[in-house]
N, C-alpha and C. Protein backbone atom coordinates (compact mmCIF):
# COMPACT_ATOMS: atom_id res chain seq x y z
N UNK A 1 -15.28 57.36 45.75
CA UNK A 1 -14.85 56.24 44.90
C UNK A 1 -15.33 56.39 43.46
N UNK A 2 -16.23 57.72 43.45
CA UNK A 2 -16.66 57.52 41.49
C UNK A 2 -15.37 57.76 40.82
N UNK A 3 -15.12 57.35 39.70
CA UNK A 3 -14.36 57.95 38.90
C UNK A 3 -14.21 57.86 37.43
N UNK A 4 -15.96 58.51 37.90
CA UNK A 4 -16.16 58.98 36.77
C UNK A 4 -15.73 60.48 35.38
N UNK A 5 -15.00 61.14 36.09
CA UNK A 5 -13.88 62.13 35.26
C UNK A 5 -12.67 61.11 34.76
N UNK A 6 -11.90 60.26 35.86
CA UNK A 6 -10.86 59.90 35.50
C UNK A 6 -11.27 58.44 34.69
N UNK A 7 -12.48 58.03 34.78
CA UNK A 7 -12.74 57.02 33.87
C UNK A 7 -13.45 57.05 32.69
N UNK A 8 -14.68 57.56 33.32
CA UNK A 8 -15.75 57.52 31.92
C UNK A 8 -15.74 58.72 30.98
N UNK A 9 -14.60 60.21 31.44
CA UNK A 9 -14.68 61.12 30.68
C UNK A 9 -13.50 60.79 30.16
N UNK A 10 -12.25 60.10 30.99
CA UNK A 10 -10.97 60.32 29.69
C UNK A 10 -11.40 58.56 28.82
N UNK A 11 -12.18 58.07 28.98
CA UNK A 11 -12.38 56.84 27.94
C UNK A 11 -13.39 57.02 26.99
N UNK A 12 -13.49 58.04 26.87
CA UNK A 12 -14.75 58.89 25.76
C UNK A 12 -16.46 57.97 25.74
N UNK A 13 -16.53 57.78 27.02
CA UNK A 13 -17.80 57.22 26.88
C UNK A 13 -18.63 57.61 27.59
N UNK A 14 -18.27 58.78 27.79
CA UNK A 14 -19.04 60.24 28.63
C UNK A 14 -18.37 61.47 28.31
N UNK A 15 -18.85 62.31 28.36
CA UNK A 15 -18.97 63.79 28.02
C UNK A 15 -19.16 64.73 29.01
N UNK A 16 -18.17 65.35 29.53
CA UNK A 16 -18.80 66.46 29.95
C UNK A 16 -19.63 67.88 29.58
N UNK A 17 -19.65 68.05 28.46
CA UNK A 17 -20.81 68.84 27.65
C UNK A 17 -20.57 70.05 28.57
N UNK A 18 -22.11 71.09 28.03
CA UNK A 18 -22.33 72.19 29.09
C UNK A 18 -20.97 73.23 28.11
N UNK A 19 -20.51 73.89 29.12
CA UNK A 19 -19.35 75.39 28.31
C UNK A 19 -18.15 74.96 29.28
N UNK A 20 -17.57 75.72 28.44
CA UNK A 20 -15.88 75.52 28.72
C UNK A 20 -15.53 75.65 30.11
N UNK A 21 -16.65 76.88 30.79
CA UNK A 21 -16.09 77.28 32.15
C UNK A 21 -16.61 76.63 33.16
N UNK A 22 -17.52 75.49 33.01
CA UNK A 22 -18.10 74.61 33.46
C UNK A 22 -17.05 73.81 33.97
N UNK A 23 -16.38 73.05 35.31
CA UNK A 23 -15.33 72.37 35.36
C UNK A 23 -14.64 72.40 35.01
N UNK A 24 -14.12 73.32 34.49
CA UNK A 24 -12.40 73.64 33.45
C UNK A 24 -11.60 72.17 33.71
N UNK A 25 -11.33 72.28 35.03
CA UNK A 25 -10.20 71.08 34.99
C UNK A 25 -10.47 69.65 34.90
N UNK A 26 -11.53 69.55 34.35
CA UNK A 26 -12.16 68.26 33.86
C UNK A 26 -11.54 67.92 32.36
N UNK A 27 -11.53 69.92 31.54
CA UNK A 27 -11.05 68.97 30.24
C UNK A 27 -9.69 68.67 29.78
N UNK A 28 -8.47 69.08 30.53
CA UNK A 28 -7.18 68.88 30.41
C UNK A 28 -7.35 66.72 30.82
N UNK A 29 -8.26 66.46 31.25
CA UNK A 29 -8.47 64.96 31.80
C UNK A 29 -9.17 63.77 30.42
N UNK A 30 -10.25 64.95 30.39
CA UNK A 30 -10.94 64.67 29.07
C UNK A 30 -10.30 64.23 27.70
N UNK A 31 -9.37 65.41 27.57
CA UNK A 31 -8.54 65.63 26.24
C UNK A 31 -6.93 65.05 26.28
N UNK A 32 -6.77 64.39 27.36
CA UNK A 32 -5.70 63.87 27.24
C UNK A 32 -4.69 64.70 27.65
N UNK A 33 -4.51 66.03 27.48
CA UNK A 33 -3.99 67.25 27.47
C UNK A 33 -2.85 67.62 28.62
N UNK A 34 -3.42 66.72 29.41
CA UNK A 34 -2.42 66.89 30.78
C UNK A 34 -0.91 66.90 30.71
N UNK A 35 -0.35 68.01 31.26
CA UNK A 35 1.27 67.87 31.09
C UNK A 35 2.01 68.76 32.19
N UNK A 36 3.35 68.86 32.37
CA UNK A 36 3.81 69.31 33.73
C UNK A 36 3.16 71.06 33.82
N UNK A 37 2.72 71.24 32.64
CA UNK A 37 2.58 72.92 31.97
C UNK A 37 0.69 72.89 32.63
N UNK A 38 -0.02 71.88 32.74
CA UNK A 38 -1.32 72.41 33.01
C UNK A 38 -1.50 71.41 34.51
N UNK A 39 -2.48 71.78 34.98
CA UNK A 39 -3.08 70.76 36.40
C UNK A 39 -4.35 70.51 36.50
N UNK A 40 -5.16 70.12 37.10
CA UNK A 40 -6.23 69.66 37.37
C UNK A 40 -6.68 69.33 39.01
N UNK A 41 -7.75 69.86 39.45
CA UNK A 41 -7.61 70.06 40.98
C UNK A 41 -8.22 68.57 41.32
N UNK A 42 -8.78 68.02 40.09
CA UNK A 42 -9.36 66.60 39.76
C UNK A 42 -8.25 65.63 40.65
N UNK A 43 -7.07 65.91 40.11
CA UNK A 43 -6.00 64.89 40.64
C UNK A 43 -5.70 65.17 41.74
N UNK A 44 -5.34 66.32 42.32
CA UNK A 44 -4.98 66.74 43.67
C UNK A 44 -6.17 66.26 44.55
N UNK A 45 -7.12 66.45 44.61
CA UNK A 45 -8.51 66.04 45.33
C UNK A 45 -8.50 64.78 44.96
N UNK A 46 -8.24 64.12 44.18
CA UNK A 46 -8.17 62.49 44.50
C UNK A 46 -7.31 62.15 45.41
N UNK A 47 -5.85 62.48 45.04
CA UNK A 47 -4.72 61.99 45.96
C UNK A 47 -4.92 62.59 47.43
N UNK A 48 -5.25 63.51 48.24
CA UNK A 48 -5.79 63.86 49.16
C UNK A 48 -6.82 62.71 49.84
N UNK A 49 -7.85 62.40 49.07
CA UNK A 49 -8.91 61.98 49.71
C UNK A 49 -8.47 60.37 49.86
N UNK A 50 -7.45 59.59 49.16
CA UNK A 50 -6.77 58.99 49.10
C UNK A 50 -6.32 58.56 50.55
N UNK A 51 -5.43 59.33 50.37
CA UNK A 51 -4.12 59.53 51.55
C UNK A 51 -4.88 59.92 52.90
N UNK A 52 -5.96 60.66 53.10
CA UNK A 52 -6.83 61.08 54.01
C UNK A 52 -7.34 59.94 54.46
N UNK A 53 -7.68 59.28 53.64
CA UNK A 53 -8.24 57.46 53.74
C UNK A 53 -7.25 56.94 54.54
N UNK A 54 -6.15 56.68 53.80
CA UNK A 54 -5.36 55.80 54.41
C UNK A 54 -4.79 56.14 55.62
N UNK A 55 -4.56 57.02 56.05
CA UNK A 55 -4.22 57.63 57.53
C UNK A 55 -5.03 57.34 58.18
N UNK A 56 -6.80 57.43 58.16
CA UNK A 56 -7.48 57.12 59.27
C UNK A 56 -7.89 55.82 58.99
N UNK A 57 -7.44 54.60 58.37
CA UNK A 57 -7.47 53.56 58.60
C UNK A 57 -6.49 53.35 59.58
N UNK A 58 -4.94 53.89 59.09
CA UNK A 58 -3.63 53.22 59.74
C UNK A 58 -3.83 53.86 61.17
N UNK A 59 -4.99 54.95 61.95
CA UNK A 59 -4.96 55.46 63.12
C UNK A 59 -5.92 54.10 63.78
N UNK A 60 -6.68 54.25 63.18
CA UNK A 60 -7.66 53.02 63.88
C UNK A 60 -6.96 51.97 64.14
N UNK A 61 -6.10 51.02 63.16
CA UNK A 61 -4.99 49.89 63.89
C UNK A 61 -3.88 50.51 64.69
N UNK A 62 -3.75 51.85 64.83
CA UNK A 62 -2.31 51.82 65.87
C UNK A 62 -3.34 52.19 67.10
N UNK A 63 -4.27 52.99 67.01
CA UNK A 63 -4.97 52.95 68.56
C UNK A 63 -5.86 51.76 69.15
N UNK A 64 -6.46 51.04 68.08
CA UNK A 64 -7.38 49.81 68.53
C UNK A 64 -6.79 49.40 69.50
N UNK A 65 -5.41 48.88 69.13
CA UNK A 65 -4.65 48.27 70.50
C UNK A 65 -4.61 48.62 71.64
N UNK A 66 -4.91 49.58 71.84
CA UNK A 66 -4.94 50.66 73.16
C UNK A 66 -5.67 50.14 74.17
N UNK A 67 -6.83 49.85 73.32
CA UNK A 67 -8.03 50.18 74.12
C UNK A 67 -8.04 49.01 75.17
N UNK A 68 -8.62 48.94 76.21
CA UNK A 68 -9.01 47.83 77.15
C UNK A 68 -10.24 47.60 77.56
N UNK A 69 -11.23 47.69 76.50
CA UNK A 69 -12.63 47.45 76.64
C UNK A 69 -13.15 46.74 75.60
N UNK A 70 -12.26 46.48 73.96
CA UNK A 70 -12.98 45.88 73.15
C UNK A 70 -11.93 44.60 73.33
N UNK A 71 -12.80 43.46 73.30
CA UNK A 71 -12.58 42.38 72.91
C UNK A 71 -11.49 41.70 72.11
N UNK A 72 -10.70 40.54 71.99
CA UNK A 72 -10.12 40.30 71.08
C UNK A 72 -10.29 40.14 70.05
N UNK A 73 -11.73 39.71 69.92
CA UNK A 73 -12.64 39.28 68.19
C UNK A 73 -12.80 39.63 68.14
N UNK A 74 -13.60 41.19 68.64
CA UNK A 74 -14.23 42.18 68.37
C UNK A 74 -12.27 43.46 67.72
N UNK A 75 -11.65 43.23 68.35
CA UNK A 75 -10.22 43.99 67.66
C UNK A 75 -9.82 43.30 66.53
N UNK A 76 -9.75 42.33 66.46
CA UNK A 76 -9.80 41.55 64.67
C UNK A 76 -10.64 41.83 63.88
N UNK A 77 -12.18 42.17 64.16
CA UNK A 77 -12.84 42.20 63.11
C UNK A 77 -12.65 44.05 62.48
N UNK A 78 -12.31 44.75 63.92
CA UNK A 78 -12.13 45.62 63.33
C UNK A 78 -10.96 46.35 62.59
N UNK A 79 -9.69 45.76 62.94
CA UNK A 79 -8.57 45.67 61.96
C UNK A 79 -9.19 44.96 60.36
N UNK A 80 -9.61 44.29 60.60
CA UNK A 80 -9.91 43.82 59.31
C UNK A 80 -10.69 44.62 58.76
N UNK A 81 -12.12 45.79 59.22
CA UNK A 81 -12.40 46.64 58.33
C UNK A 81 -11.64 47.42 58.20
N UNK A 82 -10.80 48.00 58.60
CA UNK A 82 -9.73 49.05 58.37
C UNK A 82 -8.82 48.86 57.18
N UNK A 83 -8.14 47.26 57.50
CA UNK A 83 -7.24 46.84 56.64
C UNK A 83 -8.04 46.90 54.99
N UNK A 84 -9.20 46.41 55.14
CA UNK A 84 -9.88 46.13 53.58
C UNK A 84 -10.22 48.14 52.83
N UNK A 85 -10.84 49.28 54.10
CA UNK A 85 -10.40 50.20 53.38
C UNK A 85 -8.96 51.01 53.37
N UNK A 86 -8.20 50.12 53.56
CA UNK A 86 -6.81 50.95 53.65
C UNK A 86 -6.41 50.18 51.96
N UNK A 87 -6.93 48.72 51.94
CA UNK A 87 -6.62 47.95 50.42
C UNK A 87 -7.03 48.91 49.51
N UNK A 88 -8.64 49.39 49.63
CA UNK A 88 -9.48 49.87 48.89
C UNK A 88 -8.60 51.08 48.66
N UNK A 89 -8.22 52.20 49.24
CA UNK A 89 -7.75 53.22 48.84
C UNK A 89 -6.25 52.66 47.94
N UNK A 90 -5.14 52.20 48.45
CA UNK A 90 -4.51 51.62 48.04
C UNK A 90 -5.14 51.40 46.71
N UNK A 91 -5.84 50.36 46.27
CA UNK A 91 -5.90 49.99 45.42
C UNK A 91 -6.59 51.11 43.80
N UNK A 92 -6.96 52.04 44.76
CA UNK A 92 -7.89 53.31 43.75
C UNK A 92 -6.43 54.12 43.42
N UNK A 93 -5.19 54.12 44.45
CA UNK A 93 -4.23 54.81 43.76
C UNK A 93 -3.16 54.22 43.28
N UNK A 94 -3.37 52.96 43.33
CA UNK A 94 -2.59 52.20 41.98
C UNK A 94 -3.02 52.17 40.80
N UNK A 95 -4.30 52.08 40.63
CA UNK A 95 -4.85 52.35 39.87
C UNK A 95 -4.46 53.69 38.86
N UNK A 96 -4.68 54.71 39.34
CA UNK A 96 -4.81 56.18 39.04
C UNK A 96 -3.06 56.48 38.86
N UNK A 97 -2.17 56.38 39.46
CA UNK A 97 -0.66 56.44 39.21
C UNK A 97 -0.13 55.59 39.04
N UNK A 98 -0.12 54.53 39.59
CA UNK A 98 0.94 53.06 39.67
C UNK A 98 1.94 53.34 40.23
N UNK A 99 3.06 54.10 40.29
CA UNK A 99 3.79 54.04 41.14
C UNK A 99 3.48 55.13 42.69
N UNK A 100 2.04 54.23 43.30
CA UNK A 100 1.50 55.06 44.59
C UNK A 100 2.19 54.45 45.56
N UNK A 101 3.05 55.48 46.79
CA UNK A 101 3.32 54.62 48.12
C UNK A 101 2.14 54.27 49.06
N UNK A 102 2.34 52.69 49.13
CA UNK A 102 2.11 52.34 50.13
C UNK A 102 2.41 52.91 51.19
N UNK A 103 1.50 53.08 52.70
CA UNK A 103 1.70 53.71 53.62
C UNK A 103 0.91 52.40 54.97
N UNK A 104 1.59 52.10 55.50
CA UNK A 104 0.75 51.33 56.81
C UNK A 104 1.15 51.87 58.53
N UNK A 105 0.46 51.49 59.00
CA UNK A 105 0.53 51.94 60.29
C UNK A 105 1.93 52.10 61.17
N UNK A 106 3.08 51.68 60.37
CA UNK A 106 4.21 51.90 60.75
C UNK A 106 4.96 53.39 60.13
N UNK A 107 4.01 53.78 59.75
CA UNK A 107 4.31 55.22 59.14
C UNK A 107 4.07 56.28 59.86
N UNK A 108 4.65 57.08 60.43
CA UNK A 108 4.29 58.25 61.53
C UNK A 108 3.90 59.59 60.89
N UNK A 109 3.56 60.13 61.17
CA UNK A 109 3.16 61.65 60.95
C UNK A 109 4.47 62.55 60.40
N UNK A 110 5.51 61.80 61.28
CA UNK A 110 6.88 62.66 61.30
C UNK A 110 7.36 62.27 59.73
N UNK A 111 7.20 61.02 59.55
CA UNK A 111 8.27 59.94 58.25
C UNK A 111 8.41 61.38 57.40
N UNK A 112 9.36 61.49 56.46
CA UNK A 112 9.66 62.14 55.46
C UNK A 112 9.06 61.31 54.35
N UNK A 113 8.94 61.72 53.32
CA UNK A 113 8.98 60.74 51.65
C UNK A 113 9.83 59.62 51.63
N UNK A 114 11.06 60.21 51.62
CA UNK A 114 11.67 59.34 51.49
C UNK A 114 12.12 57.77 52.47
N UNK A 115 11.26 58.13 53.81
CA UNK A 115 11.25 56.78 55.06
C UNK A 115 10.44 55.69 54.39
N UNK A 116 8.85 56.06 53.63
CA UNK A 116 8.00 55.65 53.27
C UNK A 116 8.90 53.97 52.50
N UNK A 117 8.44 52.97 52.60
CA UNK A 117 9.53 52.06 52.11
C UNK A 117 8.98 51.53 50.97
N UNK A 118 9.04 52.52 49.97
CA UNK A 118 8.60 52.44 48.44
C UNK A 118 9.29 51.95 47.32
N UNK A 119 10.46 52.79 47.81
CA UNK A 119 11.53 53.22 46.87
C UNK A 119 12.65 52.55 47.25
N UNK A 120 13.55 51.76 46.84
CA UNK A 120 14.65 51.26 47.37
C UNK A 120 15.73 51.37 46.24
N UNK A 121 16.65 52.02 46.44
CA UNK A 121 17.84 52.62 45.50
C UNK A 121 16.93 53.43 44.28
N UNK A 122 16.18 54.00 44.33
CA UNK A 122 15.34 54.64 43.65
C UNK A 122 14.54 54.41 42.73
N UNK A 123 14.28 52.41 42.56
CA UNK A 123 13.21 51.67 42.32
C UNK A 123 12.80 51.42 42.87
N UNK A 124 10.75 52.04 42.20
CA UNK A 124 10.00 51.57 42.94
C UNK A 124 9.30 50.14 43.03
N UNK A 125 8.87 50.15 44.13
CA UNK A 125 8.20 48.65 44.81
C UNK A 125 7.39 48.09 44.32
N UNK A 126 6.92 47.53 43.88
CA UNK A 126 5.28 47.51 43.22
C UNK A 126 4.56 47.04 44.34
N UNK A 127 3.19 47.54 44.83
CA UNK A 127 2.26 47.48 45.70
C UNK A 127 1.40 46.60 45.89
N UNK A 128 1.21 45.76 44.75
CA UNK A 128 0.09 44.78 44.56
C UNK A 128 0.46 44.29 46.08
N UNK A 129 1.65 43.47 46.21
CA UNK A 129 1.44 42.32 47.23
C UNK A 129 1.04 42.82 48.48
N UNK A 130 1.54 44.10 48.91
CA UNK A 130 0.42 44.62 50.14
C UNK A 130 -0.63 44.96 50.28
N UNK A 131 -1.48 44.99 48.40
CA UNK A 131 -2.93 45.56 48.72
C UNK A 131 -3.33 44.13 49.13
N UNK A 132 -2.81 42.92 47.87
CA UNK A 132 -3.23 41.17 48.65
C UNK A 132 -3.16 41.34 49.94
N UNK A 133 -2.18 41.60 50.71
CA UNK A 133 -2.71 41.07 51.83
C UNK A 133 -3.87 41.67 52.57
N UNK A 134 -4.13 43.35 52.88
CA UNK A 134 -5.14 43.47 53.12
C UNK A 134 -6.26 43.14 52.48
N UNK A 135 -6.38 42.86 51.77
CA UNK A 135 -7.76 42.40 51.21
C UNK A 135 -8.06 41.01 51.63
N UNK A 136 -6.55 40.20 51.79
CA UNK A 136 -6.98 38.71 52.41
C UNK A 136 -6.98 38.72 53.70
N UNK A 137 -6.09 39.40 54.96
CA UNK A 137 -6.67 39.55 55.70
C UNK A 137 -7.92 40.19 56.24
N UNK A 138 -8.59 41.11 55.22
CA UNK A 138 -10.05 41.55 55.50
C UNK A 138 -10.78 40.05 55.50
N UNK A 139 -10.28 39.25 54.19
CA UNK A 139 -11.35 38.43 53.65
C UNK A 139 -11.45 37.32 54.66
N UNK A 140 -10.64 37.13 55.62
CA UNK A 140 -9.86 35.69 56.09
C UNK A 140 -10.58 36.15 57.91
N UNK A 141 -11.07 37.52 58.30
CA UNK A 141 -11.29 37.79 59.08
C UNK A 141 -12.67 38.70 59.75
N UNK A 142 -13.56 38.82 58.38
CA UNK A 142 -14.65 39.49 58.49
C UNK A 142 -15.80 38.52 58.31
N UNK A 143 -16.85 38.43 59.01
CA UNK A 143 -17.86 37.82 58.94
C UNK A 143 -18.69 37.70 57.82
N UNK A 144 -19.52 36.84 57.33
CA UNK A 144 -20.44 36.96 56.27
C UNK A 144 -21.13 38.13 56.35
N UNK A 145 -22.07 38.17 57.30
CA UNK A 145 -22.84 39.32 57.11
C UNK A 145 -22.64 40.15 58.98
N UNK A 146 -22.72 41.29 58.73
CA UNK A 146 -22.65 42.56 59.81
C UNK A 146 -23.90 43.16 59.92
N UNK A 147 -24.29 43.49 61.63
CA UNK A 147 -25.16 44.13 62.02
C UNK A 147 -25.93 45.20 61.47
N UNK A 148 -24.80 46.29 61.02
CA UNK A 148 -25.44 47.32 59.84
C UNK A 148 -25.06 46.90 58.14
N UNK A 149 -26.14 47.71 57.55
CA UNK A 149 -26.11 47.78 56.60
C UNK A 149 -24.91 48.56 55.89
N UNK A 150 -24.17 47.99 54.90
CA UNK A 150 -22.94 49.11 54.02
C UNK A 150 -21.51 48.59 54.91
N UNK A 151 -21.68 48.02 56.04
CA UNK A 151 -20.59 47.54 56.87
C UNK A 151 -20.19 46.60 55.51
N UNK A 152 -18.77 46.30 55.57
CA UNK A 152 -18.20 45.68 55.25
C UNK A 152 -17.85 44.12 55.39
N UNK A 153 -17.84 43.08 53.95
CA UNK A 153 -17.97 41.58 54.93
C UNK A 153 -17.46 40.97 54.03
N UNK A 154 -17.06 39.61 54.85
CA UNK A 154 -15.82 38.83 54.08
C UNK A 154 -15.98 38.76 52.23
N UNK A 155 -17.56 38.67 51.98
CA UNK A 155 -17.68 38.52 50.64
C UNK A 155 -16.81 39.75 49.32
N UNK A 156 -17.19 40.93 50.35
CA UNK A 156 -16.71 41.91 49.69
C UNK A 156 -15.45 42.14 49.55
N UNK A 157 -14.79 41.65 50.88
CA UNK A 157 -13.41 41.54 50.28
C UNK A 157 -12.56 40.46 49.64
N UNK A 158 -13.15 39.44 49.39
CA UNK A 158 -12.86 38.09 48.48
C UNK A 158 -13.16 38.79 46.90
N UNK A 159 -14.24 39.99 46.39
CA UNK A 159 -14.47 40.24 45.51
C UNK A 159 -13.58 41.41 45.12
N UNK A 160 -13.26 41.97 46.07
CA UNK A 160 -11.58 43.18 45.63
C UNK A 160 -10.64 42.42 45.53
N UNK A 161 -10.31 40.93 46.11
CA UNK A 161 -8.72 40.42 45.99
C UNK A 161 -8.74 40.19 44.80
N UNK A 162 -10.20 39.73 44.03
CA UNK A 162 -10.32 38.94 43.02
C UNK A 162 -9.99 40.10 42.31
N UNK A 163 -10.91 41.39 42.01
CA UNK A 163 -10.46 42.28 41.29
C UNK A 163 -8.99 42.88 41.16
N UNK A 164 -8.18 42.45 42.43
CA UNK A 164 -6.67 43.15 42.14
C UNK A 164 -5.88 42.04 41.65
N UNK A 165 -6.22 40.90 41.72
CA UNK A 165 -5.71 40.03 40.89
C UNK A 165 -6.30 39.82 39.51
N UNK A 166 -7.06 40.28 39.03
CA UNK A 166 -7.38 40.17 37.58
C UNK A 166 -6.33 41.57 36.89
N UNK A 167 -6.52 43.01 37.97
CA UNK A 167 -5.63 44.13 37.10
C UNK A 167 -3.89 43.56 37.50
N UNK A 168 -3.54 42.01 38.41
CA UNK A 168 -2.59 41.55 38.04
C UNK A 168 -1.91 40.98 36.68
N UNK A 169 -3.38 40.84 36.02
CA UNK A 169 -3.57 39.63 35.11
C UNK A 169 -3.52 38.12 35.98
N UNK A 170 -3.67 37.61 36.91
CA UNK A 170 -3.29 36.63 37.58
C UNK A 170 -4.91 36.09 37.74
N UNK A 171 -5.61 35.01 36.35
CA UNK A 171 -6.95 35.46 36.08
C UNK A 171 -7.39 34.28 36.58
N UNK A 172 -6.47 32.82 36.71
CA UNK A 172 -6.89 31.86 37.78
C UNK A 172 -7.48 31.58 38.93
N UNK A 173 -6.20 32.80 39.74
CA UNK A 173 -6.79 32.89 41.16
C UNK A 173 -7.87 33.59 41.43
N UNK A 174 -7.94 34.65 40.22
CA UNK A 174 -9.37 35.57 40.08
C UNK A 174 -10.62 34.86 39.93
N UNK A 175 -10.80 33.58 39.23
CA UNK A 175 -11.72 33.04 38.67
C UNK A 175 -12.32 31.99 40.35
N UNK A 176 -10.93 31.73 40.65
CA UNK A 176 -11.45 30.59 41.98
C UNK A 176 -12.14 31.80 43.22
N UNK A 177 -12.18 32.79 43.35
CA UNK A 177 -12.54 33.69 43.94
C UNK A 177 -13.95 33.90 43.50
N UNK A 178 -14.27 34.70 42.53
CA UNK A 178 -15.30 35.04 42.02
C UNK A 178 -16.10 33.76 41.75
N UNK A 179 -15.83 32.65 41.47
CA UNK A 179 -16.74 31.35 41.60
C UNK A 179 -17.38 31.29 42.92
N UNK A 180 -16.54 32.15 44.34
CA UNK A 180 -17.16 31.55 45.47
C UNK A 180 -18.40 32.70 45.58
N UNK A 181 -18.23 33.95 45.06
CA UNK A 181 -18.26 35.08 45.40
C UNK A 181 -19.67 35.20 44.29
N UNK A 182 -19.50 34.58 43.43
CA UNK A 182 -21.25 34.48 42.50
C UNK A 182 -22.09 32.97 42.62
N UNK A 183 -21.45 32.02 43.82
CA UNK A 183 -22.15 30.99 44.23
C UNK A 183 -22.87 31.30 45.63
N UNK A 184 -22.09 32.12 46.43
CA UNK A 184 -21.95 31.83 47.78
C UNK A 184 -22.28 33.22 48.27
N UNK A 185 -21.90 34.36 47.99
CA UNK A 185 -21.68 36.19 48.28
C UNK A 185 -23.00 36.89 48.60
N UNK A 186 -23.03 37.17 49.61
CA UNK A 186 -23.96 38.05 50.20
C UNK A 186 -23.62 38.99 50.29
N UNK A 187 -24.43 40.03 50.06
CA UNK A 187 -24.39 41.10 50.70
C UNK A 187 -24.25 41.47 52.60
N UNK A 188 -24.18 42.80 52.95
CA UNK A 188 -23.62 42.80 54.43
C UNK A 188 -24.93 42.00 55.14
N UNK A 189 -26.46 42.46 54.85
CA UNK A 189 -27.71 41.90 55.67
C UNK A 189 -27.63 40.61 55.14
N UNK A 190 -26.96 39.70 54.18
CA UNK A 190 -27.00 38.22 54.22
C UNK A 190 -27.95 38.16 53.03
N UNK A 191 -28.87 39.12 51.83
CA UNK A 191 -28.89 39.25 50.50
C UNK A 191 -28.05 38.26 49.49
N UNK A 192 -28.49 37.22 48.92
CA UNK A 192 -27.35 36.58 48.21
C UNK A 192 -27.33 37.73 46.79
N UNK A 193 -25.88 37.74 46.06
CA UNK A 193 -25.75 38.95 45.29
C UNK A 193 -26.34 38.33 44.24
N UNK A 194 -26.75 39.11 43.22
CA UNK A 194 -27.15 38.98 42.14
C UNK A 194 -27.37 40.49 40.84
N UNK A 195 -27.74 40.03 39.79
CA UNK A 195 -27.80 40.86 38.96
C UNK A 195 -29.28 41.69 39.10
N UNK A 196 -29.23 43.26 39.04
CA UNK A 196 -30.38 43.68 38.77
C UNK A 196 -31.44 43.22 38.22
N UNK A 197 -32.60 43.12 37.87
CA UNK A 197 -33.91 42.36 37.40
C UNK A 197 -33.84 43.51 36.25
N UNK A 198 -34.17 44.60 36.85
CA UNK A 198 -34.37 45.73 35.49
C UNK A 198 -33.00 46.52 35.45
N UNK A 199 -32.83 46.25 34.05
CA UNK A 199 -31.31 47.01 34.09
C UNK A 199 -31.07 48.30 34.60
N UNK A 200 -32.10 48.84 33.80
CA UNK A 200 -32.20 50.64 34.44
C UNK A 200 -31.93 50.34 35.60
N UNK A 201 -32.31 49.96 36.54
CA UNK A 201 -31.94 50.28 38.32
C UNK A 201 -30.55 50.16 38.44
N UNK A 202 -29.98 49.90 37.64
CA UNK A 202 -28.43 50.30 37.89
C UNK A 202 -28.13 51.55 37.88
């Protein structure tokens, strides 16, 4: 999830320094430079790790069902972590392209490109409203706080809807979110969130 090449080096508020042969394909990113004539393995290794994401989320909801040993609450809560990192990736490659397909568990191994239901007469879809919903069904179905630590919980995904509705511009519904989410938001062990004490520890 850093992205720090595709953020903090092409927004000039980092440097990659060091010599030229140091990451080469960092500075076609750096310099703006990018065009159908150069590449960057930067982008390919994002979209990979991406799409790698989102497949083994969408495997976990088509097999969960399978099973006949977990629970019904216990199969909701875990669709719902799935669904919130299937948002999360989703939402890192809207970000990074904007016109990224959506892919959900109705997508097979077999689909071609063109099954993917992105594109319709050869405009594309815009994605926001399916990253909303996973993120609200994460948010609408995950507990405050989880057994382990780094697990995923309703707070955290009330604080991505909020964030994909602010890169909506839609800064209302963002604001009624994040009010609950800097009154109320714990972390996964039940930590209420807050700001570092010493900045450095960021």
């Amino acid at each position: 999830a850093s992205n720090y090449v595709y953020g903090n080096e092409a927004a000039d508020d980092a440097y990659k320094g060091s010599t030229p042969s140091d990451q080469p394909d960092a500075i076609p990113i750096m310099t703006w430079s990018l065009s159908q004539a150069t590449s960057s393995s930067y982008l390919d290794e994002k979209w990979v790790v991406l799409y790698t994401g989102i497949q083994r989320t969408n495997d976990v909801i088509r097999t969960i069902r399978l099973s006949r040993t977990i629970s019904s609450t216990d199969t909701t809560e875990y669709v719902a972590e799935a669904r919130f990192l299937r948002g999360f990736y989703h939402f890192e490659g809207k970000k990074m392209w904007n016109s990224f397909p959506y892919v959900d568990e109705n997508i097979s191994y077999q689909n071609a490109n063109l099954d993917v239901p992105n594109y319709v007469n050869g405009n594309y879809i815009n994605i926001w409203p399916q990253i909303e919903a996973d993120f609200t069904y994460a948010m609408n179905n995950l507990p405050g706080t989880q057994p382990n630590i780094g697990r995923v919980n309703k707070w955290a995904a009330m604080a991505f809807l909020a964030k994909t509705y602010m890169f909506e511009h839609n800064y209302a519904a963002a604001k009624t979110l994040l009010d609950q989410v800097i009154s109320s938001g714990t972390t996964s062990n039940g930590t209420p969130y807050a700001l570092e004490a010493i900045y450095e520890s960021n």
